[in-house]
Structures are given as C-alpha cells and as structure tokens.
N, C-alpha and C. Protein backbone atom coordinates (compact mmCIF):
# COMPACT_ATOMS: atom_id res chain seq x y z
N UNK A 1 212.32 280.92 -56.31
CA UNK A 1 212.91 279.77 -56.95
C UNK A 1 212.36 279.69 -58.37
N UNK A 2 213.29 279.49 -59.18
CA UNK A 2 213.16 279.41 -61.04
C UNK A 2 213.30 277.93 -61.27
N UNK A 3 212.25 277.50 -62.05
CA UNK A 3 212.77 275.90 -62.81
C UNK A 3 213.09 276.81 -64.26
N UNK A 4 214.16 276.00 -64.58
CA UNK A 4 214.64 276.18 -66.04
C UNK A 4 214.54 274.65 -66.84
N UNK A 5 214.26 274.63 -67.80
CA UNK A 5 214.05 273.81 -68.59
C UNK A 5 215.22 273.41 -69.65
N UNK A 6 215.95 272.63 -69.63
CA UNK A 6 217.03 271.80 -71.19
C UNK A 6 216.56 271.49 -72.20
N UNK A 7 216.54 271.90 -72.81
CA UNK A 7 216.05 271.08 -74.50
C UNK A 7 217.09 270.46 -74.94
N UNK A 8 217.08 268.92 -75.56
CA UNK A 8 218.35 268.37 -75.96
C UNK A 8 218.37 267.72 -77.07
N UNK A 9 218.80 268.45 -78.36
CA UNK A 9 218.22 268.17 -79.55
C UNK A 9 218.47 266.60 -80.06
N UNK A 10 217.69 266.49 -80.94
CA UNK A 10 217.85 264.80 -80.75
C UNK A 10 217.49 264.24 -81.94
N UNK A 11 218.64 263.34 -82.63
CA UNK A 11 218.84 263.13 -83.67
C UNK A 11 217.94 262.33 -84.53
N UNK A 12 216.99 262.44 -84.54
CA UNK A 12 215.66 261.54 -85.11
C UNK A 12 215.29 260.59 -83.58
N UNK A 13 215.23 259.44 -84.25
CA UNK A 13 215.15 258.20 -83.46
C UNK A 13 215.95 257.53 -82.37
N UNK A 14 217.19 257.81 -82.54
CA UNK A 14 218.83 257.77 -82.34
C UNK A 14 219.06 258.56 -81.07
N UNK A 15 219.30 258.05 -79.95
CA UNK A 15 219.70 259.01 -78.80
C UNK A 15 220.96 260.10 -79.26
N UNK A 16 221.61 261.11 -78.56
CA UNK A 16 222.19 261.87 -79.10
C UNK A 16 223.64 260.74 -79.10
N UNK A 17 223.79 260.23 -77.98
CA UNK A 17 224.98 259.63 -77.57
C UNK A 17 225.36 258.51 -78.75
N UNK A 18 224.50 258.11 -79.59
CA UNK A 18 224.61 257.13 -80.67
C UNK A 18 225.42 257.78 -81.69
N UNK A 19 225.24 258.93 -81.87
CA UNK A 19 225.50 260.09 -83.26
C UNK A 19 226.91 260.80 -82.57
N UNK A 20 227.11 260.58 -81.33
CA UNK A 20 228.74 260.89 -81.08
C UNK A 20 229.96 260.25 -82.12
N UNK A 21 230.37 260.78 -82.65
CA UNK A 21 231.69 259.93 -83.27
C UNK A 21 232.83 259.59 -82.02
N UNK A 22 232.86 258.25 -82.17
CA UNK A 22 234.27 257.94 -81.46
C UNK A 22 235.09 257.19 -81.96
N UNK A 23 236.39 257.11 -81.34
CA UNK A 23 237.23 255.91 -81.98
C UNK A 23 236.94 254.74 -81.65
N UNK A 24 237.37 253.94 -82.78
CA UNK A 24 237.34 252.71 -82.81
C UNK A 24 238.44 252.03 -81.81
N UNK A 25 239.73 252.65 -81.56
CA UNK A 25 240.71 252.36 -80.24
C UNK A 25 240.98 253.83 -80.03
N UNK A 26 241.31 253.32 -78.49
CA UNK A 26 241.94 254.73 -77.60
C UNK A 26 243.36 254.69 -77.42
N UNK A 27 244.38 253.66 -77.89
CA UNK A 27 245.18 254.37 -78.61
C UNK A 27 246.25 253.56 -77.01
N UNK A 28 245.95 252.92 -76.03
CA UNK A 28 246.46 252.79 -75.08
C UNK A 28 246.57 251.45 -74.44
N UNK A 29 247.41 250.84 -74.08
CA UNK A 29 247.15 249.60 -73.35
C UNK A 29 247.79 248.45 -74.46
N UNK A 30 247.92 246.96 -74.16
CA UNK A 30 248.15 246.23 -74.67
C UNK A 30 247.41 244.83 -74.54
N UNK A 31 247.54 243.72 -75.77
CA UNK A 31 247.37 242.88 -75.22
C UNK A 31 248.19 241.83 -73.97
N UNK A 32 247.92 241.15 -73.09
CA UNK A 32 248.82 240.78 -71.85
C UNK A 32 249.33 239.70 -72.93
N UNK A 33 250.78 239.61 -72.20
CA UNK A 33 251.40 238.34 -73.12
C UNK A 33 251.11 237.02 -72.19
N UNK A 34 251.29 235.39 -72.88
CA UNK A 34 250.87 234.38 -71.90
C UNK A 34 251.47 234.49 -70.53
N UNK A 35 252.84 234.76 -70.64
CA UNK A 35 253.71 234.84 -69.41
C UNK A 35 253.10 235.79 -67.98
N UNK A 36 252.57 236.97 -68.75
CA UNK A 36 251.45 237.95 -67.81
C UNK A 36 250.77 237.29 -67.38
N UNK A 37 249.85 236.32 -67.99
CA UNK A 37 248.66 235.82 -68.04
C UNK A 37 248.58 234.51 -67.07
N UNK A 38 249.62 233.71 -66.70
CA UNK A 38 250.20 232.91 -66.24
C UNK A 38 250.55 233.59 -65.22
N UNK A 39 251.43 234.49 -65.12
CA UNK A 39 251.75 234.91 -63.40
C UNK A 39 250.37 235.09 -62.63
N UNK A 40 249.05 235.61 -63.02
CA UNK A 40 248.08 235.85 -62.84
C UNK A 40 247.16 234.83 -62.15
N UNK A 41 247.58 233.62 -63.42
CA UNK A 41 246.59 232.15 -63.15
C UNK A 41 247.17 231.49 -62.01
N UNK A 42 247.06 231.55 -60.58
CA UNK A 42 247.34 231.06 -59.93
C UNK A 42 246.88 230.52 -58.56
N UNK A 43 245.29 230.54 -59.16
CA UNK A 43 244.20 229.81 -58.21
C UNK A 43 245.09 228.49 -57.57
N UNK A 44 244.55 228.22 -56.59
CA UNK A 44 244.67 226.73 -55.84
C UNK A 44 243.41 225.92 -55.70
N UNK A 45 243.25 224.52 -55.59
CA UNK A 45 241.75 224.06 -55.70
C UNK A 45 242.04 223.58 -54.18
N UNK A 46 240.25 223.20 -54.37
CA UNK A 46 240.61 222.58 -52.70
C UNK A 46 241.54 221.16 -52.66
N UNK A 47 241.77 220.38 -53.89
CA UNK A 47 242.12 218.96 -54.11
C UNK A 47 243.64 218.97 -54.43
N UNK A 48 244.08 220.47 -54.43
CA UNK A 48 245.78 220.88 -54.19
C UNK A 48 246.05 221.19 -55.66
N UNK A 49 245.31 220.71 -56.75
CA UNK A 49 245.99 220.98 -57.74
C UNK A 49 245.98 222.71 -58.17
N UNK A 50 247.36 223.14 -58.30
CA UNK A 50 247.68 224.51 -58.64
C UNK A 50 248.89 224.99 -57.89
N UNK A 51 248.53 223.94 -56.64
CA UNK A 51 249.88 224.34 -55.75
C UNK A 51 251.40 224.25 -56.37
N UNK A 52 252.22 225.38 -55.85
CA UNK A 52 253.14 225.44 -56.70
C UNK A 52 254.40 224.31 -55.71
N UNK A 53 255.82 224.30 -56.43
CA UNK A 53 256.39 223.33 -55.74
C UNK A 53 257.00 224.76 -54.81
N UNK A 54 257.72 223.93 -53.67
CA UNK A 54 258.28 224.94 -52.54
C UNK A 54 258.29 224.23 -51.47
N UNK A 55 258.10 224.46 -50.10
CA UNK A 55 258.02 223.71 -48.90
C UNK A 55 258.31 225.17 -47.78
N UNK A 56 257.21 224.74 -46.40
CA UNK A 56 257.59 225.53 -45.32
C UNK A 56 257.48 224.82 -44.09
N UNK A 57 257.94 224.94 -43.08
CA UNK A 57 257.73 224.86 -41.90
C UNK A 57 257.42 225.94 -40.48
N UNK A 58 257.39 225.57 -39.56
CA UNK A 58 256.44 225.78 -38.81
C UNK A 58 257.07 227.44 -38.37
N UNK A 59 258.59 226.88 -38.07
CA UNK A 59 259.78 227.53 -37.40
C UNK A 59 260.20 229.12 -37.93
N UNK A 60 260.00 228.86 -39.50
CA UNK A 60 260.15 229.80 -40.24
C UNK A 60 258.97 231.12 -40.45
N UNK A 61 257.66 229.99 -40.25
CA UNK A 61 256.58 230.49 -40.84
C UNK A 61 256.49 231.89 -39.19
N UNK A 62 256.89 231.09 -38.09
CA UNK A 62 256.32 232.41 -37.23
C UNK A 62 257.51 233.05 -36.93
N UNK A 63 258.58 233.14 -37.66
CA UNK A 63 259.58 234.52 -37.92
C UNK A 63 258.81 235.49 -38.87
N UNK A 64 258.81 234.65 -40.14
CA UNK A 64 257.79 235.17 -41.09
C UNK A 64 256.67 236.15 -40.83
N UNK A 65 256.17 235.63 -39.90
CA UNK A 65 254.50 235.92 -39.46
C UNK A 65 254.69 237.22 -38.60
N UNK A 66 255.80 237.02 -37.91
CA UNK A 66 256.21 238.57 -36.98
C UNK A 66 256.58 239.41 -37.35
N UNK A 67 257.61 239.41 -39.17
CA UNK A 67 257.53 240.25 -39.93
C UNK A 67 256.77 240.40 -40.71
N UNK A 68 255.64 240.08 -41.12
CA UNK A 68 254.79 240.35 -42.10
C UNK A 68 253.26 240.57 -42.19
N UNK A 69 253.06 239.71 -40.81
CA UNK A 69 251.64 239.65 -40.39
C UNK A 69 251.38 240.14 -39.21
N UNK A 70 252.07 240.63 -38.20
CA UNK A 70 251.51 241.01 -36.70
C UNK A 70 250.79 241.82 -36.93
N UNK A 71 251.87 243.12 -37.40
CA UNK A 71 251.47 244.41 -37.69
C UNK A 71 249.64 244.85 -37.70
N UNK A 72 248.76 243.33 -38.79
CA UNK A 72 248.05 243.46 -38.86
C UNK A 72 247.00 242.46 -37.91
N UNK A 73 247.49 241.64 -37.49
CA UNK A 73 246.69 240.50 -37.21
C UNK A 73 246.89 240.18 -35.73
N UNK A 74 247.94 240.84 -34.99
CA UNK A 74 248.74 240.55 -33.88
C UNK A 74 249.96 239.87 -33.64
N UNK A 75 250.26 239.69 -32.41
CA UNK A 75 251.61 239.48 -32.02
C UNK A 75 251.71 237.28 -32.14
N UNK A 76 250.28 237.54 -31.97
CA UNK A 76 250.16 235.66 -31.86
C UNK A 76 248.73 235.64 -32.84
N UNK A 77 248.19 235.93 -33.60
CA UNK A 77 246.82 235.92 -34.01
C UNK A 77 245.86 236.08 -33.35
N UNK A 78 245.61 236.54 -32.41
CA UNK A 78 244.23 236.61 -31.57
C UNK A 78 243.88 238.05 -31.03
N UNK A 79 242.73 238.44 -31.21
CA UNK A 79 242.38 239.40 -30.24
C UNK A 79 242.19 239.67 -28.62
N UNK A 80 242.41 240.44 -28.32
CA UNK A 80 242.84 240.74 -26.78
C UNK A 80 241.77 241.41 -26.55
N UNK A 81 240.85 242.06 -25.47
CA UNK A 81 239.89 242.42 -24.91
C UNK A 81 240.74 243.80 -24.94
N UNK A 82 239.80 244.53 -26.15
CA UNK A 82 239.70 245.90 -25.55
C UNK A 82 240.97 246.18 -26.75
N UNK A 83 241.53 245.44 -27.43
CA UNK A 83 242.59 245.92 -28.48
C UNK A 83 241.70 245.31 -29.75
N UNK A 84 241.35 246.08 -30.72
CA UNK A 84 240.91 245.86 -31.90
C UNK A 84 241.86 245.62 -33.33
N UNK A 85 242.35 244.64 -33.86
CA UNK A 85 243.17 244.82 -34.62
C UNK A 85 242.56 245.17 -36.21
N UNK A 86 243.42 245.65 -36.46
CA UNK A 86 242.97 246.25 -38.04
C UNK A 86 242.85 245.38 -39.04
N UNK A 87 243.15 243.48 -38.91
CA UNK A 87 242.94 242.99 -39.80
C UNK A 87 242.14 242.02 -38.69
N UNK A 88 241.60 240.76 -39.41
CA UNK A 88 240.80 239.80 -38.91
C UNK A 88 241.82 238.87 -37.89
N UNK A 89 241.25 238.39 -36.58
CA UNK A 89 242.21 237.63 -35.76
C UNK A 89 242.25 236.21 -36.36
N UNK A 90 243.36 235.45 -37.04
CA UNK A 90 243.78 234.16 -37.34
C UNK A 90 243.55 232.95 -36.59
N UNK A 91 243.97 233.13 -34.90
CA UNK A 91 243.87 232.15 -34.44
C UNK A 91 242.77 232.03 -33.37
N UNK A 92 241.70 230.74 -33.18
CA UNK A 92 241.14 230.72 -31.93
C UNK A 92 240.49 229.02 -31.83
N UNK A 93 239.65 229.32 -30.73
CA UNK A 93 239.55 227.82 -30.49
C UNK A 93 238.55 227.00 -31.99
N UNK A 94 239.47 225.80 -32.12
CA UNK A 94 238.93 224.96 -33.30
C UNK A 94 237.31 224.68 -33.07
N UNK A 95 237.20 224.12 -31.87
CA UNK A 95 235.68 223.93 -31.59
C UNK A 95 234.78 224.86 -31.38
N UNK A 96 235.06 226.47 -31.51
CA UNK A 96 234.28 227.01 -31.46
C UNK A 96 233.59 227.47 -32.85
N UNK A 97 232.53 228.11 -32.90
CA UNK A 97 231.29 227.76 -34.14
C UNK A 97 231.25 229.37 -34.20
N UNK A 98 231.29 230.10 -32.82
CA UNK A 98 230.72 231.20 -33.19
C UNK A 98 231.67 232.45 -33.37
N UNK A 99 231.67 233.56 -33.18
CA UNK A 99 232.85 234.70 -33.68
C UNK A 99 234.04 234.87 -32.64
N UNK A 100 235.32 235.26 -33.12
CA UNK A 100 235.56 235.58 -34.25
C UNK A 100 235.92 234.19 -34.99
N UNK A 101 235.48 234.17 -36.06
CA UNK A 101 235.73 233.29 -37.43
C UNK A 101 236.85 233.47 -37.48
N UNK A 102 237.77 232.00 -37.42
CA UNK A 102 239.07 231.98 -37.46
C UNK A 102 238.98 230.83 -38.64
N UNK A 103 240.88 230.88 -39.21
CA UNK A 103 241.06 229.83 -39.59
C UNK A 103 240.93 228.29 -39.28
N UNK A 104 241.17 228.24 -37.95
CA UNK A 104 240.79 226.79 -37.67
C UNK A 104 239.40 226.59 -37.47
N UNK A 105 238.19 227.51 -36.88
CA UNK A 105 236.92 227.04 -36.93
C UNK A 105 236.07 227.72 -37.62
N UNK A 106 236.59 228.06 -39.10
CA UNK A 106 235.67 228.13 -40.28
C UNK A 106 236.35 227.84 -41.63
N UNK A 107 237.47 228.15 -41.62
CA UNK A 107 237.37 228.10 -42.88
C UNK A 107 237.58 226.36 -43.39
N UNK A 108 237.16 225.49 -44.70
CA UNK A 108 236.95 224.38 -44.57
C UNK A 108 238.43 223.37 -45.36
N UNK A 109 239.11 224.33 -46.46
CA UNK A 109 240.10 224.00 -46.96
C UNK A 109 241.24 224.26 -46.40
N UNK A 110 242.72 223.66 -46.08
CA UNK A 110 244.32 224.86 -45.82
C UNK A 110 244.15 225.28 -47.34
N UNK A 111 243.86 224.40 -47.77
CA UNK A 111 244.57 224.98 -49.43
C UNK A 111 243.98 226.22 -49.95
N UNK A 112 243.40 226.84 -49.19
CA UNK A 112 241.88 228.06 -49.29
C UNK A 112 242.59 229.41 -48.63
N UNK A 113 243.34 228.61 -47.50
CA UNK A 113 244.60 229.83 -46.80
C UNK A 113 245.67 230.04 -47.57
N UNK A 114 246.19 228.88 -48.29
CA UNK A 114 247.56 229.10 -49.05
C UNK A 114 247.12 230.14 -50.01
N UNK A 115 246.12 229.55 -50.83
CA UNK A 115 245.58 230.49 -51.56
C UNK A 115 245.32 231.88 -51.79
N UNK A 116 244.75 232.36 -50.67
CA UNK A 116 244.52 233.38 -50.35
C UNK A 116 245.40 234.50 -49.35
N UNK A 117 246.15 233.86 -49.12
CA UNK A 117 247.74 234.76 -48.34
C UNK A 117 248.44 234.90 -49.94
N UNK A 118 248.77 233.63 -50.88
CA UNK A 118 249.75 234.10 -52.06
C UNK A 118 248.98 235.21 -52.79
N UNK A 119 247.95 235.19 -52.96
CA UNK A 119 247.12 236.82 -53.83
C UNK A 119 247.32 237.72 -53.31
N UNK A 120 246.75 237.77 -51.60
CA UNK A 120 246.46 239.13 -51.25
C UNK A 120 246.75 239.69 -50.00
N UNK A 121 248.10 239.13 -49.40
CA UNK A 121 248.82 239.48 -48.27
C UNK A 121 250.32 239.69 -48.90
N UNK A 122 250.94 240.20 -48.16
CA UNK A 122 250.22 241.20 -47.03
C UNK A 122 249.99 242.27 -47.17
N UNK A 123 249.00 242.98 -46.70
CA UNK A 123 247.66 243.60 -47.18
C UNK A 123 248.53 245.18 -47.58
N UNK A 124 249.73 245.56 -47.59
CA UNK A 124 250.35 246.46 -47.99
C UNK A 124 251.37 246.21 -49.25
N UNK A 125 251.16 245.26 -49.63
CA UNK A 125 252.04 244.73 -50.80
C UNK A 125 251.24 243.25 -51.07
N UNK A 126 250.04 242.62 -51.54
CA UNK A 126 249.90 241.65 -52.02
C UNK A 126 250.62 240.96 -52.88
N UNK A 127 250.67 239.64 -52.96
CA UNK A 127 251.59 238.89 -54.03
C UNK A 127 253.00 238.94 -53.83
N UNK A 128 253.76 239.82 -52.71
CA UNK A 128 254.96 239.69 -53.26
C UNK A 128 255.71 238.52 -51.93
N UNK A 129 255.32 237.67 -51.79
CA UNK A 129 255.26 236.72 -50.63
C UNK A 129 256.22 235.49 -51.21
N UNK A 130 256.75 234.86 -51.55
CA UNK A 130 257.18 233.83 -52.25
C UNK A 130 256.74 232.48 -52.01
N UNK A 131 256.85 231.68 -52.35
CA UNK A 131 256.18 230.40 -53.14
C UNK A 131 256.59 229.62 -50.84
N UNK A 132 257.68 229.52 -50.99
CA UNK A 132 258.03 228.82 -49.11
C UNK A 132 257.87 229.96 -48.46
N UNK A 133 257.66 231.60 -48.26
CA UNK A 133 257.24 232.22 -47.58
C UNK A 133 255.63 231.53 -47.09
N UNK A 134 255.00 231.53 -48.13
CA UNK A 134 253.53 231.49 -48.26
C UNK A 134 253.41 229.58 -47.25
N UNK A 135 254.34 229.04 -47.60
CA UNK A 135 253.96 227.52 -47.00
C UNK A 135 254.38 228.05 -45.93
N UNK A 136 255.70 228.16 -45.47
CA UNK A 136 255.70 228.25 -43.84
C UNK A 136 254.76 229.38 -43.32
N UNK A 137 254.62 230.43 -43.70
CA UNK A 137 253.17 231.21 -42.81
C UNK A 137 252.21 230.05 -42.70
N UNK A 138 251.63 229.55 -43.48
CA UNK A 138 250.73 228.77 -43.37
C UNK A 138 250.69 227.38 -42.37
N UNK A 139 251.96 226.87 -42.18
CA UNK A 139 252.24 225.73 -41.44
C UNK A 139 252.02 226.80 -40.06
N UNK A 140 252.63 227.58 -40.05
CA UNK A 140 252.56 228.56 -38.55
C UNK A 140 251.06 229.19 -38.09
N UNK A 141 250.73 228.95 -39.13
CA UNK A 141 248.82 229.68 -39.00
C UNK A 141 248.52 228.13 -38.48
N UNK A 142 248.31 227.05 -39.08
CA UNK A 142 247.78 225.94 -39.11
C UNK A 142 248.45 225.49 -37.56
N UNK A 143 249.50 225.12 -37.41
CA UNK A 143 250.45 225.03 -36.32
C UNK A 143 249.63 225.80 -34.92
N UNK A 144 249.29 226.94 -35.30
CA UNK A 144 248.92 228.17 -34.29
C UNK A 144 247.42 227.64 -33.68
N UNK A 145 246.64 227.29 -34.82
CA UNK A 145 245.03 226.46 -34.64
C UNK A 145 245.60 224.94 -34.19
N UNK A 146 246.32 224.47 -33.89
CA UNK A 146 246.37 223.17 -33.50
C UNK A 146 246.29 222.32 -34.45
N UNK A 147 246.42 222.18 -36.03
CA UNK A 147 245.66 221.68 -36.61
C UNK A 147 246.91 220.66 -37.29
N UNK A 148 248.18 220.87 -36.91
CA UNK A 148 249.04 220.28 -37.59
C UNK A 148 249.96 220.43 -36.20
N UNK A 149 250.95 219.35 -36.57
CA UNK A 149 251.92 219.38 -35.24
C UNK A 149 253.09 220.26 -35.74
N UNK A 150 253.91 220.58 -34.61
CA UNK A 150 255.37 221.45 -34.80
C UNK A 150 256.24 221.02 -35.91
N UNK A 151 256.31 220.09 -36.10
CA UNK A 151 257.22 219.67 -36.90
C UNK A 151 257.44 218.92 -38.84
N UNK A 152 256.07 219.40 -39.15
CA UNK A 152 255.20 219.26 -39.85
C UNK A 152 255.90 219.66 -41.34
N UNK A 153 256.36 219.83 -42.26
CA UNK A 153 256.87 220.08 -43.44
C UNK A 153 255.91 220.70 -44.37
N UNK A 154 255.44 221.89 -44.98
CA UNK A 154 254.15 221.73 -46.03
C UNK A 154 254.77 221.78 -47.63
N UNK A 155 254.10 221.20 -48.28
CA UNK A 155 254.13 221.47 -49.73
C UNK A 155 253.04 220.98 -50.38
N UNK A 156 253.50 220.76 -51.60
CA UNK A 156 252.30 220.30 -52.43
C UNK A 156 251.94 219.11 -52.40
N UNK A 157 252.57 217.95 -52.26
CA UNK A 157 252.72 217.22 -51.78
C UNK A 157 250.96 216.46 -50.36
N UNK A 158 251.12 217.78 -49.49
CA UNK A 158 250.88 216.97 -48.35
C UNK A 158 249.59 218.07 -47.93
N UNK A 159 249.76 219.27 -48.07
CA UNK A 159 248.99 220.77 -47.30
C UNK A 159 247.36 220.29 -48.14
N UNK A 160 247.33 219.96 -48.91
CA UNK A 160 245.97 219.67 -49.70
C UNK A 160 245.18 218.33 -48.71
N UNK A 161 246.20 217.55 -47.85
CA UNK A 161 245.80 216.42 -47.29
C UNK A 161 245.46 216.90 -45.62
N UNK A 162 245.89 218.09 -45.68
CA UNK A 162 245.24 218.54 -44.16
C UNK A 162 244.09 218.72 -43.46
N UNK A 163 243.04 217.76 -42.88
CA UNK A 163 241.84 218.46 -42.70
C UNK A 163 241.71 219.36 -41.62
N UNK A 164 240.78 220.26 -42.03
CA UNK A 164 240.32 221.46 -41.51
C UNK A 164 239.09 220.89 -40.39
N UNK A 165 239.15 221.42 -39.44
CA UNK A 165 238.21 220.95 -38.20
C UNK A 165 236.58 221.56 -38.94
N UNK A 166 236.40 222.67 -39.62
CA UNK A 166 235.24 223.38 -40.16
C UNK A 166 234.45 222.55 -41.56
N UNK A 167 235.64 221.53 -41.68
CA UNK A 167 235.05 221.30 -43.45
C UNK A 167 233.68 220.03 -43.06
N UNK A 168 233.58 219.78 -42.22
CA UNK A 168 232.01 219.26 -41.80
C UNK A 168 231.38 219.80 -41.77
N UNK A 169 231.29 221.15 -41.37
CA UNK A 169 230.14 222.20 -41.69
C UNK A 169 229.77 222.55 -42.86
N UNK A 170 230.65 222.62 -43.67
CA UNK A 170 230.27 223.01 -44.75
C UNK A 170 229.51 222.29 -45.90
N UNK A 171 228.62 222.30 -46.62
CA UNK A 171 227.70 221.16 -47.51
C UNK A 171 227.78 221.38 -48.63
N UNK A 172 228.54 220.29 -49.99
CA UNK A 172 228.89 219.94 -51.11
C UNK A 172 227.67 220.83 -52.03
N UNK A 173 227.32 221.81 -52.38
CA UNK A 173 226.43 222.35 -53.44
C UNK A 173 226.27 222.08 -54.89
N UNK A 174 225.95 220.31 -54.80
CA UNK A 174 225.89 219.21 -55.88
C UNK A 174 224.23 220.11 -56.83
N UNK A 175 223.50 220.55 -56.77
CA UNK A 175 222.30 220.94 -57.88
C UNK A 175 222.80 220.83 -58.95
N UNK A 176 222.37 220.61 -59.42
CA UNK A 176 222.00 220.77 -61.47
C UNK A 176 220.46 221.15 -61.26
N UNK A 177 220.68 222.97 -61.11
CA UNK A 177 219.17 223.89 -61.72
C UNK A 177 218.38 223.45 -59.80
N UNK A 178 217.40 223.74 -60.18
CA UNK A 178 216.53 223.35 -58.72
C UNK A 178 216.69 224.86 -58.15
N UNK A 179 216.34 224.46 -57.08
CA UNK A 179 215.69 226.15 -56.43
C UNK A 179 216.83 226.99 -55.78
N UNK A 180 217.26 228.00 -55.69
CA UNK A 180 217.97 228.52 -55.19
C UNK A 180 218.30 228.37 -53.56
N UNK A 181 217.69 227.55 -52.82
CA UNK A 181 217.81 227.37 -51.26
C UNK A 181 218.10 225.89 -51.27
N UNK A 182 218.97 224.85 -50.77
CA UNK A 182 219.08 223.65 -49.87
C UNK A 182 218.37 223.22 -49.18
C-alpha cells in the first residue's frame, strides 16, 4: 500500500475556491410573478383565516375519498390486522391517545386537515384537488372520526368552528425567550 500526497497550490491567503472566476448570473430561471406567488400562498390558520370560498359535504367527500384516497389509506381509513397500508390510517377511535395517530385523536385543528390535503394529496399528484374536492374529503374524514354529523355542509364559514376531540391535549406555546422545555 502507497500514500500519495496532493499539493494544492494556493493563492496567498485566499483559499483557491475564492480566486475561481464565476458569473455573476447563470443565465437561467426567473423572477416568480405575484400571481405564481399567490397560487403558492395558501396556508390556512387554525382561526380559518386563508380558507378559500367553496363548500363540501359528507356524501361527496366519500365518493371522492374512494377515488383518490383508498388506494393509499384504505377502503374506509383504518388499518386491518395484518394489512399494512402505504399511507397513514385516517380513521380511529376519538378517545384513544395512543397509536395509530389518527385524525380524530391527534390532530388538534380540521383547519390543519384542510390544509394539509390542499398542498400535498394526493400523494401522486399534490395540489391538484380543488377548492370543494378538498371540503368534502374533509367533511368525510371528519364525518368518518365521528366528529361532525352526516349532514353537515363545510366551508369557510363554519370548518374553522369544528372542534377537534385532541385540541385539549395540546398546550398554547405562549414564551417570550425562557428555556427551551415547558
């Protein structure tokens, strides 16, 4: 076995990589126009504001849900003993605390589900879901946890006013500075 040694000449003080010439632009890309920039901005808060206008129900949402979501999540949201699904199971009991972490007994906002189905479902095409696609899945998720009745209407309006059986668990992280632990 040989060690060989690099010598890497070096421009005074100046690493070599400083004394590279490069461009000032690469010549590619643009700035996004507002309209880009805006399709983009489309957080939801937990207090509803962002929600867009639209409306779903319950009826629609689990036609919806059989085309768009089984595939990954199941035929009804839940896992079955001994069938593993490739995405996380949606539905299970509200009062339960421990796994699997479902929508009805963890997560603490709906407006946190709306949210997060309009970005990034379904998981083979994110975003392309529409504004009442996205409410009725959601009335049918919510519907599915017990958490809203059958007949239930969502929009902007009302889905921000839904409480979540989990949002007691969860604790307001009011600090200004102080220690990193509660």
């Amino acid at each position: 076995m040989s060690l060989k040694m690099v010598f890497i000449p070096s421009q005074g003080k100046k690493p070599l990589t400083d004394s590279l010439k490069r461009p000032a632009k690469f010549g590619f890309g643009r700035p996004a126009t507002a309209q880009e920039i805006a399709a983009w901005d489309i957080d939801v808060r937990p207090d509803g504001k962002g929600l867009p206008a639209g409306q779903g129900d319950v009826k629609k949402g689990r036609v919806l849900y059989a085309q768009k979501c089984a595939m990954c999540h199941g035929v009804d949201g839940t896992e079955k003993p001994g069938i593993k699904l490739p995405g996380n199971a949606l539905v299970g009991d509200t009062s339960a605390t421990s796994k699997p972490k479902t929508i009805g007994n963890y997560w603490p906002y709906a407006t946190t589900l709306f949210d997060y189905m309009r970005r990034a479902m379904p998981y083979n095409l994110p975003g392309s879901l529409s504004n009442d696609e996205v409410y009725s899945i959601t009335a049918y998720l919510l519907n599915a946890n017990k958490i809203i009745k059958a007949d239930v209407v969502l929009d902007a309006k009302n889905l921000y006013k839904v409480v979540m059986p989990a949002k007691k668990l969860f604790i307001m992280d009011d600090r200004k500075g102080g220690p990193e632990i509660k």
